[in-house]
Structures are given as structure tokens and as C-alpha cells.
PDB file of N, CA and C in Angstrom:
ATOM      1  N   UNK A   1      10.310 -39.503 -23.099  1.00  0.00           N
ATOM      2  CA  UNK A   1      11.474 -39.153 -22.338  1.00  0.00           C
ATOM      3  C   UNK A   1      11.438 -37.645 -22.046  1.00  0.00           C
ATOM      4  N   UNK A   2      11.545 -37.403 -20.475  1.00  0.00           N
ATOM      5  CA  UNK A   2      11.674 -35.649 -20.313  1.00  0.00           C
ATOM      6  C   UNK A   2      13.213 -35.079 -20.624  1.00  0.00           C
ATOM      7  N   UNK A   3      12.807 -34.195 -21.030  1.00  0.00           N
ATOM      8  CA  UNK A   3      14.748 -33.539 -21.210  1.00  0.00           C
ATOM      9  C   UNK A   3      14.273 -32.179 -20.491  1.00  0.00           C
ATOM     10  N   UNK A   4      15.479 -32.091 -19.692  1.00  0.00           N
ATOM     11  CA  UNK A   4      15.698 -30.773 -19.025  1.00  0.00           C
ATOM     12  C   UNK A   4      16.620 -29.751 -19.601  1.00  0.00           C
ATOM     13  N   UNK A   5      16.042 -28.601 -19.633  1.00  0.00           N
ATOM     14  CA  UNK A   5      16.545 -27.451 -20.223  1.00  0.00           C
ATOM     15  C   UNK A   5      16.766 -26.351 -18.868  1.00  0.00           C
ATOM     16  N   UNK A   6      18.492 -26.426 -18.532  1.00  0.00           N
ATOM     17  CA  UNK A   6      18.930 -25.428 -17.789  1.00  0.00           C
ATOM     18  C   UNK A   6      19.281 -24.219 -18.672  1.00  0.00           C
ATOM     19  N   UNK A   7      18.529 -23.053 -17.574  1.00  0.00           N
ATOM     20  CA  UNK A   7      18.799 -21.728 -18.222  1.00  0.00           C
ATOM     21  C   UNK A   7      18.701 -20.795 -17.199  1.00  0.00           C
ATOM     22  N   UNK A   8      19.371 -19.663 -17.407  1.00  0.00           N
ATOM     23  CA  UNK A   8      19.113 -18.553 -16.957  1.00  0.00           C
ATOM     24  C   UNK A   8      18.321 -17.383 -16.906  1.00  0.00           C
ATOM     25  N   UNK A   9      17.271 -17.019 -16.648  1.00  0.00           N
ATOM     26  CA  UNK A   9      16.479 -15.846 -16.912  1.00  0.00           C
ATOM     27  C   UNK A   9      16.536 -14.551 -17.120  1.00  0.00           C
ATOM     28  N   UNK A  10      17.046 -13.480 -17.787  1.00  0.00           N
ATOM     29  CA  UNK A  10      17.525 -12.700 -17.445  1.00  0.00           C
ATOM     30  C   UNK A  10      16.407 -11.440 -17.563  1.00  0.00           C
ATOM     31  N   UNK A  11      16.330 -10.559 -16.336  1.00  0.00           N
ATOM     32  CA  UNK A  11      14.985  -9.325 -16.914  1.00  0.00           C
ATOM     33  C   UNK A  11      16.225  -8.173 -16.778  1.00  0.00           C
ATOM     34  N   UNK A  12      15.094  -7.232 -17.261  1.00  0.00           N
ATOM     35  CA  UNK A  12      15.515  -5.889 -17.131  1.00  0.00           C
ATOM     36  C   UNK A  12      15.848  -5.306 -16.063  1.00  0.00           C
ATOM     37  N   UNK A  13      16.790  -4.642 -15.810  1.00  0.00           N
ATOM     38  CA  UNK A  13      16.812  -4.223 -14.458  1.00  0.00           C
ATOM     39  C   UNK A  13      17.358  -2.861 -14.304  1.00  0.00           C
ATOM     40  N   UNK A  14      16.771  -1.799 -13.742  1.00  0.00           N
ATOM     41  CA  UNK A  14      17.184  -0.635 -13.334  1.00  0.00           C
ATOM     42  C   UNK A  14      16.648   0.275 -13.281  1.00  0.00           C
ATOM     43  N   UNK A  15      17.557   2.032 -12.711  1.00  0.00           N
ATOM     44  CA  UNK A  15      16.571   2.540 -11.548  1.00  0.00           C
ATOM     45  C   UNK A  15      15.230   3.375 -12.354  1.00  0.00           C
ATOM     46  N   UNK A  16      14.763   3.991 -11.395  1.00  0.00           N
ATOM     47  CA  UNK A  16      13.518   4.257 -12.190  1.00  0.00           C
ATOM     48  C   UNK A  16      13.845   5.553 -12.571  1.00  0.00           C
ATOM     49  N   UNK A  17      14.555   6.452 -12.196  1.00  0.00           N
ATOM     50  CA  UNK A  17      15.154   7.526 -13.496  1.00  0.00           C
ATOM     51  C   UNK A  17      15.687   7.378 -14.730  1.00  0.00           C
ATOM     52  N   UNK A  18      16.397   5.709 -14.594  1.00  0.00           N
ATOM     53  CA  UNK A  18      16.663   5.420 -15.415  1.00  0.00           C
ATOM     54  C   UNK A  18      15.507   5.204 -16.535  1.00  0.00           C
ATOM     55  N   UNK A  19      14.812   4.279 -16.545  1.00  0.00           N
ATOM     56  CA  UNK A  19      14.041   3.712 -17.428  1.00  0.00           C
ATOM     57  C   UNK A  19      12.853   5.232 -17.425  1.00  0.00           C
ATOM     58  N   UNK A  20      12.725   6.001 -16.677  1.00  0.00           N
ATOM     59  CA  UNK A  20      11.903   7.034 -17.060  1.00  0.00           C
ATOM     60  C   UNK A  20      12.609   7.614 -18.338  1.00  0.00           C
ATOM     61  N   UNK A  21      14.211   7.809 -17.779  1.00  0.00           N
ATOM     62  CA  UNK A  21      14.428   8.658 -19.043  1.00  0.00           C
ATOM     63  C   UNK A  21      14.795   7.850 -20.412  1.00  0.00           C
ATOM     64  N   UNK A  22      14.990   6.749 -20.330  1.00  0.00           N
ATOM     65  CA  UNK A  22      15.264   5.766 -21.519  1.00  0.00           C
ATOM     66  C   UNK A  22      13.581   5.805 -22.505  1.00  0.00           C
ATOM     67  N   UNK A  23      12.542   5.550 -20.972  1.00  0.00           N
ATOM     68  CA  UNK A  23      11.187   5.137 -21.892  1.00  0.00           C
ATOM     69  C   UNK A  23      11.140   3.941 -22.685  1.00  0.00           C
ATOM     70  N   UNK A  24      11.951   2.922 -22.256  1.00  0.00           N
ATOM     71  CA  UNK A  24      11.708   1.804 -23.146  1.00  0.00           C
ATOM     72  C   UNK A  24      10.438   1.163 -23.637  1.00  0.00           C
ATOM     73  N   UNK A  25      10.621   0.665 -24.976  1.00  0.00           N
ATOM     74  CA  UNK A  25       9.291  -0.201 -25.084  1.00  0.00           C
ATOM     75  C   UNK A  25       9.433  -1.915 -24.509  1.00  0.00           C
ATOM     76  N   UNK A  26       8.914  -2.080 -23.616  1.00  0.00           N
ATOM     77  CA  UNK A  26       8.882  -3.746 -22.958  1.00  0.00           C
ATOM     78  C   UNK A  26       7.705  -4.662 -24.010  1.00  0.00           C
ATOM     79  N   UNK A  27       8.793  -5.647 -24.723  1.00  0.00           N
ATOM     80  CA  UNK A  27       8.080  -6.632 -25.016  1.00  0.00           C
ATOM     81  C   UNK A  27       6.554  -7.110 -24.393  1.00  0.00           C
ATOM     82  N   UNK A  28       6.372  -7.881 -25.352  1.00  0.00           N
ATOM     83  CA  UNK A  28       5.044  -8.302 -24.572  1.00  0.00           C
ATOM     84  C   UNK A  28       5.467  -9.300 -23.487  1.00  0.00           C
ATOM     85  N   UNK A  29       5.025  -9.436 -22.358  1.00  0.00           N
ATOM     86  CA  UNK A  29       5.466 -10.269 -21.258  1.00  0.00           C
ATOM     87  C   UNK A  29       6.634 -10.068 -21.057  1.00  0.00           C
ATOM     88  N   UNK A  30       7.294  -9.489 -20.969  1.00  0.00           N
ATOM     89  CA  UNK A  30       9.133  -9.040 -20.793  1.00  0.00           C
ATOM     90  C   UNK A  30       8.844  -8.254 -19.529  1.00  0.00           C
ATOM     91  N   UNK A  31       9.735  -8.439 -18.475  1.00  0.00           N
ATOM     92  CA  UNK A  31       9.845  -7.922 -16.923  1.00  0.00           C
ATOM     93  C   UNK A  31      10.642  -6.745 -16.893  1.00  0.00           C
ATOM     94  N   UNK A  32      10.308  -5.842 -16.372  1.00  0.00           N
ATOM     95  CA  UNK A  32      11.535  -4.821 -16.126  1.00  0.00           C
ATOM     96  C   UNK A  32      11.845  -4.197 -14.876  1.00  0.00           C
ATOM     97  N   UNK A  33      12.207  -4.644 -13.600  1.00  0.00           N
ATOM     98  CA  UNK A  33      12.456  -3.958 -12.466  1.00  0.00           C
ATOM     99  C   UNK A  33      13.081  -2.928 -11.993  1.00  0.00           C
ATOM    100  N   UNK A  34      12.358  -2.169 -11.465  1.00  0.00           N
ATOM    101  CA  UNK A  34      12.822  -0.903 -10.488  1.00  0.00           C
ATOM    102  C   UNK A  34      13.448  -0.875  -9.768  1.00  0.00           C
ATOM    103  N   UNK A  35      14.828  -0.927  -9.502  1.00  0.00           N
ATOM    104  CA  UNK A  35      15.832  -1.217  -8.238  1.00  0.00           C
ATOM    105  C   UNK A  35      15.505  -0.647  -6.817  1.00  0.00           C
ATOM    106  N   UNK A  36      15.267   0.668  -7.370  1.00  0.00           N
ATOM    107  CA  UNK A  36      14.726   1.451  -6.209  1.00  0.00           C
ATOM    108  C   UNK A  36      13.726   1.480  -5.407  1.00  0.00           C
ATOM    109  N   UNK A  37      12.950   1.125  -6.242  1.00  0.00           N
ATOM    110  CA  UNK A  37      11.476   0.726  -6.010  1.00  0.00           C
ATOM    111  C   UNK A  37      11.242  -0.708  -5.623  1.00  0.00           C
ATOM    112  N   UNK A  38      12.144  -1.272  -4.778  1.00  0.00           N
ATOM    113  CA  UNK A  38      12.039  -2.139  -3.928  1.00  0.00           C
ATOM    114  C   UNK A  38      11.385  -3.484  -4.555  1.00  0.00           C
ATOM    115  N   UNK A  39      12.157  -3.429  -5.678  1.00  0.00           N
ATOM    116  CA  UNK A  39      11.531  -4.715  -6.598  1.00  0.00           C
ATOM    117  C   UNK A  39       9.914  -4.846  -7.522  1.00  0.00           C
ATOM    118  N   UNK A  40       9.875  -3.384  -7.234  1.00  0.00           N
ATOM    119  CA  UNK A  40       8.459  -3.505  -8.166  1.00  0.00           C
ATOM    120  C   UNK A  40       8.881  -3.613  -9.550  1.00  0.00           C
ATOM    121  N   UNK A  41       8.202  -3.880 -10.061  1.00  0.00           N
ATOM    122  CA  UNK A  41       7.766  -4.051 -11.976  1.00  0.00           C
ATOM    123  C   UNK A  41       7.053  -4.090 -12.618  1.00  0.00           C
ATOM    124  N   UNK A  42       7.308  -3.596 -13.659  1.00  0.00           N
ATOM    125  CA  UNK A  42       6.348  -3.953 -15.032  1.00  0.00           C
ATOM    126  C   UNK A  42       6.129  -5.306 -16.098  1.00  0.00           C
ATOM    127  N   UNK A  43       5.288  -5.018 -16.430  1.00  0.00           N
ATOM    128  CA  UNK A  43       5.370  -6.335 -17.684  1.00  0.00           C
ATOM    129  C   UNK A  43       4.869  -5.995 -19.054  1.00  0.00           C
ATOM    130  N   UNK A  44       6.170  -6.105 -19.859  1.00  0.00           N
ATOM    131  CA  UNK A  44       5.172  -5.224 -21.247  1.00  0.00           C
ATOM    132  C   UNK A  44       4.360  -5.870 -21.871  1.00  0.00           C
ATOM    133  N   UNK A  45       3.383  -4.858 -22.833  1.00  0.00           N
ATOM    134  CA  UNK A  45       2.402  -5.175 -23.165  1.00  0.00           C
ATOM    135  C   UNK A  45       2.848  -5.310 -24.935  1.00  0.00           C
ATOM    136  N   UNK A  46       4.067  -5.142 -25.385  1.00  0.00           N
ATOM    137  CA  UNK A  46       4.303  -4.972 -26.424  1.00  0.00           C
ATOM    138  C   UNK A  46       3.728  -3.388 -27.767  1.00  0.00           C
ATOM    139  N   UNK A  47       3.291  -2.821 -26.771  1.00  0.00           N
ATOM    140  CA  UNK A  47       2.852  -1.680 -27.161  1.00  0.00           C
ATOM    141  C   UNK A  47       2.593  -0.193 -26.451  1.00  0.00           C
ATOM    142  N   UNK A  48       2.790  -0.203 -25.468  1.00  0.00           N
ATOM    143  CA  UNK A  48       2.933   0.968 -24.407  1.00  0.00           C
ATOM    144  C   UNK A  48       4.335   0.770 -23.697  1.00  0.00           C
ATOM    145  N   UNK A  49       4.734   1.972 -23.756  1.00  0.00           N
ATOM    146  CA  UNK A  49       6.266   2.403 -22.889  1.00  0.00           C
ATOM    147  C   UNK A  49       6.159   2.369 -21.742  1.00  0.00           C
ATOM    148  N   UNK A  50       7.635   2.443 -20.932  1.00  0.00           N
ATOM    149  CA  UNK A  50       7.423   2.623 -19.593  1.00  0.00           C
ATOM    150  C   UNK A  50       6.799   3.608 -18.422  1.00  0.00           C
ATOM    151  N   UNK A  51       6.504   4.554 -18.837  1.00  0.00           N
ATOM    152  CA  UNK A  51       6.077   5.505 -18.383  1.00  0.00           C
ATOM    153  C   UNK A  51       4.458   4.921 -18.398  1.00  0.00           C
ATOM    154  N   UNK A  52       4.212   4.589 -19.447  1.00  0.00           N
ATOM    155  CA  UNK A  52       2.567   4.172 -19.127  1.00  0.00           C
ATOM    156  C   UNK A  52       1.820   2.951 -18.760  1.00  0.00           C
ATOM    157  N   UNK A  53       3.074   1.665 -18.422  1.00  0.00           N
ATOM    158  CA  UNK A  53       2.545   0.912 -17.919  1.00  0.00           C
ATOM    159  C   UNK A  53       2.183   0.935 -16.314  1.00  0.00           C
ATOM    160  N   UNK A  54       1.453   0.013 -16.061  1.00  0.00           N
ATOM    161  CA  UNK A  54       1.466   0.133 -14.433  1.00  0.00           C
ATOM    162  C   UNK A  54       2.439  -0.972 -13.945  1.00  0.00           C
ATOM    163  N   UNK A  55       2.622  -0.739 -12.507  1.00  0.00           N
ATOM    164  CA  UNK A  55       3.420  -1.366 -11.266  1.00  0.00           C
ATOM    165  C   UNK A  55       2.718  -2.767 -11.303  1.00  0.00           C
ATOM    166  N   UNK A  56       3.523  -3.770 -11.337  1.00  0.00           N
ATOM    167  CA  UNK A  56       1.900  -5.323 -10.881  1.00  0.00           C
ATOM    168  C   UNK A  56       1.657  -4.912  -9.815  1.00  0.00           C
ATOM    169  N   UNK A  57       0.476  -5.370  -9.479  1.00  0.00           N
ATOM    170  CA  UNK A  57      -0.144  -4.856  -8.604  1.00  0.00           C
ATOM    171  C   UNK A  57      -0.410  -5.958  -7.306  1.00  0.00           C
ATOM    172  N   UNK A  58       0.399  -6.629  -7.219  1.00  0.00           N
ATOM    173  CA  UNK A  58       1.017  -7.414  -6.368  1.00  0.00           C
ATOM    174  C   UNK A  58       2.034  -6.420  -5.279  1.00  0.00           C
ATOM    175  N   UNK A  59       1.971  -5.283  -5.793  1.00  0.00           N
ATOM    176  CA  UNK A  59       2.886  -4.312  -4.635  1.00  0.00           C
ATOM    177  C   UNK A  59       1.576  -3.057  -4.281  1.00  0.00           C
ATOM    178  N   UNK A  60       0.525  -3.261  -4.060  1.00  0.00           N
ATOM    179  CA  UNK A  60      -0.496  -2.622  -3.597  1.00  0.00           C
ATOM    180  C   UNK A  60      -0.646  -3.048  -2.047  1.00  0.00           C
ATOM    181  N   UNK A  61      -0.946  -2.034  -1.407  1.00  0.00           N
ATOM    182  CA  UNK A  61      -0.674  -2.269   0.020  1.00  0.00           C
ATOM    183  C   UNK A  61      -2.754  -3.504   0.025  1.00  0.00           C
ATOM    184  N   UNK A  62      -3.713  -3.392  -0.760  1.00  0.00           N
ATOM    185  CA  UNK A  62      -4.741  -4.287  -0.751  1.00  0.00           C
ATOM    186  C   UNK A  62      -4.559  -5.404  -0.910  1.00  0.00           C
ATOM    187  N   UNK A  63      -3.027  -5.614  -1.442  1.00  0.00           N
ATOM    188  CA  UNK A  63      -2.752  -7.483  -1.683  1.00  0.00           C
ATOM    189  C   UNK A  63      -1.335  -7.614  -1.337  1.00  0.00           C
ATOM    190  N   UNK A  64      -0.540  -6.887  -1.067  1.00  0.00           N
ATOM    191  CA  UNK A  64       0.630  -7.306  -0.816  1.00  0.00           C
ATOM    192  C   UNK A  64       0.784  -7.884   0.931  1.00  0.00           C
ATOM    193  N   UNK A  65       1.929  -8.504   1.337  1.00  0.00           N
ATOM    194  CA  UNK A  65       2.201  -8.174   2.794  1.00  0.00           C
ATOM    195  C   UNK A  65       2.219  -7.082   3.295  1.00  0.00           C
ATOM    196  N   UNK A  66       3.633  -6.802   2.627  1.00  0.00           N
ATOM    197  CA  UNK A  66       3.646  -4.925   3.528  1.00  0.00           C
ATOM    198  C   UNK A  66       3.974  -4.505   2.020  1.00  0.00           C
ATOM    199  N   UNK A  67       4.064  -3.296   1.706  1.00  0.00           N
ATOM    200  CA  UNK A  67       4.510  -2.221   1.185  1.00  0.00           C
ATOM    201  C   UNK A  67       5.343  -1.388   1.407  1.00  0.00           C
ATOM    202  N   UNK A  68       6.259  -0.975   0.443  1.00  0.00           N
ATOM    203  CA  UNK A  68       7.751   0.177   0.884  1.00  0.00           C
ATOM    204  C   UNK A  68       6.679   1.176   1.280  1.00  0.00           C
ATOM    205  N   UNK A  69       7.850   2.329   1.551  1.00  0.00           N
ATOM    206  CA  UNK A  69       6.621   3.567   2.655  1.00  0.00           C
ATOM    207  C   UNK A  69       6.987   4.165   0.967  1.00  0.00           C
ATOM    208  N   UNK A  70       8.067   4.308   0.321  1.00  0.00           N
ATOM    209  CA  UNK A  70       8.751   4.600  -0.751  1.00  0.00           C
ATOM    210  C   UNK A  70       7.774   4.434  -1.985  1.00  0.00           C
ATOM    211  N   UNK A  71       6.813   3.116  -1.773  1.00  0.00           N
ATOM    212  CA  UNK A  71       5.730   3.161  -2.846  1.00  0.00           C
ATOM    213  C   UNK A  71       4.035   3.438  -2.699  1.00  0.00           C
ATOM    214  N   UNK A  72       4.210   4.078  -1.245  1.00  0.00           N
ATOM    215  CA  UNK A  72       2.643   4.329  -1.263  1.00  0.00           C
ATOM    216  C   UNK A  72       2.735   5.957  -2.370  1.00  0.00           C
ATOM    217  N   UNK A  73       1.663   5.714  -2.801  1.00  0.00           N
ATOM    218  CA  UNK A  73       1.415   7.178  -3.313  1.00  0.00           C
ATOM    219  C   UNK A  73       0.250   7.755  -2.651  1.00  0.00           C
ATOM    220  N   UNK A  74       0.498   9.053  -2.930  1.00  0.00           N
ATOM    221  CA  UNK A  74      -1.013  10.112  -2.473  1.00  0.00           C
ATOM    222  C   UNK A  74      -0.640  10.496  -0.663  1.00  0.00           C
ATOM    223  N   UNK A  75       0.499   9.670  -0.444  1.00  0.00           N
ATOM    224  CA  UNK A  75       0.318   9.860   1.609  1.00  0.00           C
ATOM    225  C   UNK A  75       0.553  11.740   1.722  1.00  0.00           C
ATOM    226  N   UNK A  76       0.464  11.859   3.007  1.00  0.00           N
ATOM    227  CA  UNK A  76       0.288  13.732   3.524  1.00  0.00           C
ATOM    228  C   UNK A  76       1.584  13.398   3.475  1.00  0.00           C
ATOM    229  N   UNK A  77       2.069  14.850   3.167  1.00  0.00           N
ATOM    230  CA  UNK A  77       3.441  15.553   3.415  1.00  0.00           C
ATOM    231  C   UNK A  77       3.667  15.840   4.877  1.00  0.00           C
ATOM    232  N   UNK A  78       2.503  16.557   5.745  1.00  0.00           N
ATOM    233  CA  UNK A  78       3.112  16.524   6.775  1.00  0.00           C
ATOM    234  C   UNK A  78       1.561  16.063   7.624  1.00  0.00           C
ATOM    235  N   UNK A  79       1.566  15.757   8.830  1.00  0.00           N
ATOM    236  CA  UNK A  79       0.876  14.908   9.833  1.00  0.00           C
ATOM    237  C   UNK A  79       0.479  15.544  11.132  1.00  0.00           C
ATOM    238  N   UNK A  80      -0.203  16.986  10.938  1.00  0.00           N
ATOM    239  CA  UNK A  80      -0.779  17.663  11.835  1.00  0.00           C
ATOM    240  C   UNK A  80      -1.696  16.689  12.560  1.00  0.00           C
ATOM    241  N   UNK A  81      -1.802  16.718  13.875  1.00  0.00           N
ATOM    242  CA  UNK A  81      -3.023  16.600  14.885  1.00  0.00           C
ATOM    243  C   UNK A  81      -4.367  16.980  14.468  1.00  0.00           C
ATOM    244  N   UNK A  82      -5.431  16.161  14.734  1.00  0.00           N
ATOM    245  CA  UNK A  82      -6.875  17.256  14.766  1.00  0.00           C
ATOM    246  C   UNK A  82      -6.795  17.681  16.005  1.00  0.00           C
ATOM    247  N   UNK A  83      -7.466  19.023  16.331  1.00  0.00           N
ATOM    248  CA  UNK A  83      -7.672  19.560  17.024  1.00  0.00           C
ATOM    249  C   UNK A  83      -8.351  18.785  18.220  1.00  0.00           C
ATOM    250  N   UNK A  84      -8.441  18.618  19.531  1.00  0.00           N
ATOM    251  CA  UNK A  84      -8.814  18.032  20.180  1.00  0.00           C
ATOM    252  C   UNK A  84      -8.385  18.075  21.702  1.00  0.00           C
ATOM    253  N   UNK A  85      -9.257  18.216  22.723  1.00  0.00           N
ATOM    254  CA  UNK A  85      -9.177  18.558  24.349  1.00  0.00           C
ATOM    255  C   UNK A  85      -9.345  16.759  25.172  1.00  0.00           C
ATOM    256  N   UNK A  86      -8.670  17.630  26.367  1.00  0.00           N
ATOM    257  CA  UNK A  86      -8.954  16.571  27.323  1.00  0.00           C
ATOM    258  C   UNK A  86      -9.576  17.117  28.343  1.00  0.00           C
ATOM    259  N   UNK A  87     -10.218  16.746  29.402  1.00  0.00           N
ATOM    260  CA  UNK A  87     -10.336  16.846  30.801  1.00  0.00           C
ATOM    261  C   UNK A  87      -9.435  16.472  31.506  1.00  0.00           C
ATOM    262  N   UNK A  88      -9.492  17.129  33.132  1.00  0.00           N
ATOM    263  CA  UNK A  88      -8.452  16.676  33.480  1.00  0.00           C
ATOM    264  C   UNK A  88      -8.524  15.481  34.267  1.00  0.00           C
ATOM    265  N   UNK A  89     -10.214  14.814  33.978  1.00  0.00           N
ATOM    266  CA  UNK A  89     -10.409  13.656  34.336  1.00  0.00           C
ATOM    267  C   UNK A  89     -10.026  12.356  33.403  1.00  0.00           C
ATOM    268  N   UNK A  90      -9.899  13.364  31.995  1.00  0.00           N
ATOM    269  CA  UNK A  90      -8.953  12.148  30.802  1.00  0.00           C
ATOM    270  C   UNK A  90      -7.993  11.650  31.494  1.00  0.00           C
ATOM    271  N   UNK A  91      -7.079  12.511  31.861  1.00  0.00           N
ATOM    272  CA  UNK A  91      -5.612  12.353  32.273  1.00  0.00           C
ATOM    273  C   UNK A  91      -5.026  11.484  33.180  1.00  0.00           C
ATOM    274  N   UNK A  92      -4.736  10.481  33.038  1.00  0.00           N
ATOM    275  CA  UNK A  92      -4.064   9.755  34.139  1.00  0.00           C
ATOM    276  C   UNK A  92      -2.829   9.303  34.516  1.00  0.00           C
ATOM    277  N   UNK A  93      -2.394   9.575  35.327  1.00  0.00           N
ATOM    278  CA  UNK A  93      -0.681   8.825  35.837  1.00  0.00           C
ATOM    279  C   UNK A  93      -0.066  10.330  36.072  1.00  0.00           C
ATOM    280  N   UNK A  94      -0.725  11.493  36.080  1.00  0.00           N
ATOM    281  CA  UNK A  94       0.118  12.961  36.018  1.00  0.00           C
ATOM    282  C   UNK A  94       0.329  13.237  37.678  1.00  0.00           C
ATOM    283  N   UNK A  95       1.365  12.894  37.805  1.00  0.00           N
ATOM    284  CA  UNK A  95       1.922  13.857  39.249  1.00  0.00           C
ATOM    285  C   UNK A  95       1.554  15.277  39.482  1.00  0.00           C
ATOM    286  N   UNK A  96       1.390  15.921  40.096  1.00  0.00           N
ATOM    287  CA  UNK A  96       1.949  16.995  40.781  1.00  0.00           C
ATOM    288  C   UNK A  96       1.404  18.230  39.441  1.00  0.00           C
ATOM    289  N   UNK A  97       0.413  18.091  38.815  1.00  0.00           N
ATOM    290  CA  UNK A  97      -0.606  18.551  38.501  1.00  0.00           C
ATOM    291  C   UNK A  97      -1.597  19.644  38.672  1.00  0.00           C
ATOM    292  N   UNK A  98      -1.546  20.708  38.447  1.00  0.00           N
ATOM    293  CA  UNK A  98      -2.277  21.479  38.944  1.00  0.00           C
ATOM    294  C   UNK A  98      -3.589  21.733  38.104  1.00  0.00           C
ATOM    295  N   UNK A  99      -4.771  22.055  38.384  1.00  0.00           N
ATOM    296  CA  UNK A  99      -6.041  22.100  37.219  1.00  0.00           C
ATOM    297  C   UNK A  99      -5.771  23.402  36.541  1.00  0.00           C
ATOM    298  N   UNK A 100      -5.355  24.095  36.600  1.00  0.00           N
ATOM    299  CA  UNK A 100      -4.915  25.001  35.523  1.00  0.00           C
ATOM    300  C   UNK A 100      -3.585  24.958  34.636  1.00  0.00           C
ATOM    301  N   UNK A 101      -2.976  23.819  35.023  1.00  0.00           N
ATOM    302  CA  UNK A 101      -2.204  23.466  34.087  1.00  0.00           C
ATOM    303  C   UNK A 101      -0.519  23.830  34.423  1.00  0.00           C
ATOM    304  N   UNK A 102      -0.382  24.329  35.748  1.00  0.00           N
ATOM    305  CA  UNK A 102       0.846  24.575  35.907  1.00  0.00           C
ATOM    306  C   UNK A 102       1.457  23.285  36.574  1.00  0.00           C
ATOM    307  N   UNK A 103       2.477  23.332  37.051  1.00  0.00           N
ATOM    308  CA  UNK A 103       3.355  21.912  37.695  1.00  0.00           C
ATOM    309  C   UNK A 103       3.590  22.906  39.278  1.00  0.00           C
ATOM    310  N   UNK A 104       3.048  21.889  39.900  1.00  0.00           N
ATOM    311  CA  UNK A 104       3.768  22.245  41.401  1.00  0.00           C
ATOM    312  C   UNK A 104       5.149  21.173  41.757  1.00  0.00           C
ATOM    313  N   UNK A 105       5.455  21.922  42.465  1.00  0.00           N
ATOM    314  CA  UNK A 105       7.067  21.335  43.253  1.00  0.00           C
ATOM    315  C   UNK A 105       6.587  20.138  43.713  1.00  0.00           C
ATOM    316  N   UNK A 106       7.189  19.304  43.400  1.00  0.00           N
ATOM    317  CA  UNK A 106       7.187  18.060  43.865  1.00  0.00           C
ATOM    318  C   UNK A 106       7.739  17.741  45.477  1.00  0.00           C
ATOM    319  N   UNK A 107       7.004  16.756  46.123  1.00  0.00           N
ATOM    320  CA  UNK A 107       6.950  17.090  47.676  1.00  0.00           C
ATOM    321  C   UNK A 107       8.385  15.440  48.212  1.00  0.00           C
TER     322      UNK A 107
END
């Protein structure tokens, strides 16, 4: 005979300043989510704190769908251009154009 056992699951939950500054130790297999962090988590190992476990890695932009922009790490701060020219035979769709680069009056 099967018997069913209704229950509730309950994990850890909260933000990641939080649990930085708590440092909890997570059970072994015990969940603890990052609110902020867009549902990422840990899973303890029963012996390393929060600070030193990793993210599952089910939120890696190599296996996930998408990724928060919030959890890539390492991206540039800011998003300069490389350096780089055109001709003015690159250029197409420019009105009223001059080859040195000024704008004439439009006719």
C-alpha cells in the first residue's frame, strides 16, 4: 500500500548581505537562496560557510537560459569603442554629405 506524505519544504531564504554577514554554516544538502540574486543558491556541504560555497552552477551563462546581467561576474565597467575608420565608400544612406565631412544645405 502507498501512503502519501504531504509537506511543505521550507529553504533558506535571504539577501546576500544578509547571509554574507550572518556566514551561516548550510547543512549538508540544505538550500539557501539569494533573493537578490535572482534565485541563485547554494547547497551546503555540511562543512564550509557561506561565503565559500559556490552558486549551482545551473546559473552560469554555459548552461543556463539566460543569466541576470546582476550575476555575470568579471564584465567591463565601461564599453569604449576600438578604434576604427570608415571610407566614405563604407557609408551608405548619408544625404547631403560632403567628403570632408561637413553637411551641405539640403536642396
Amino acid at each position: 500500500m502507498e501512503k502519501t506524505l504531504n509537506a511543505i519544504l521550507v529553504v533558506r531564504a535571504d539577501t546576500e548581505a544578509n547571509f554574507n554577514t550572518g556566514n551561516p554554516l548550510l547543512k549538508k544538502g540544505e538550500l539557501a537562496i539569494s533573493l537578490d540574486k535572482n534565485g541563485a543558491y547554494k547547497v551546503g556541504d555540511g562543512s564550509n560557510r557561506w561565503k565559500n560555497l559556490s552558486y549551482n552552477k545551473a546559473l552560469t551563462a554555459g548552461s543556463a537560459d539566460s543569466v541576470a546581467w546582476t550575476a555575470i561576474t568579471g564584465k567591463p565597467s565601461t564599453y569604449a569603442p576600438s578604434a576604427h575608420t570608415h571610407t566614405m565608400s563604407d557609408i551608405t544612406n548619408l544625404a547631403n554629405i560632403t567628403v570632408d565631412g561637413g553637411v551641405e544645405a539640403a536642396s
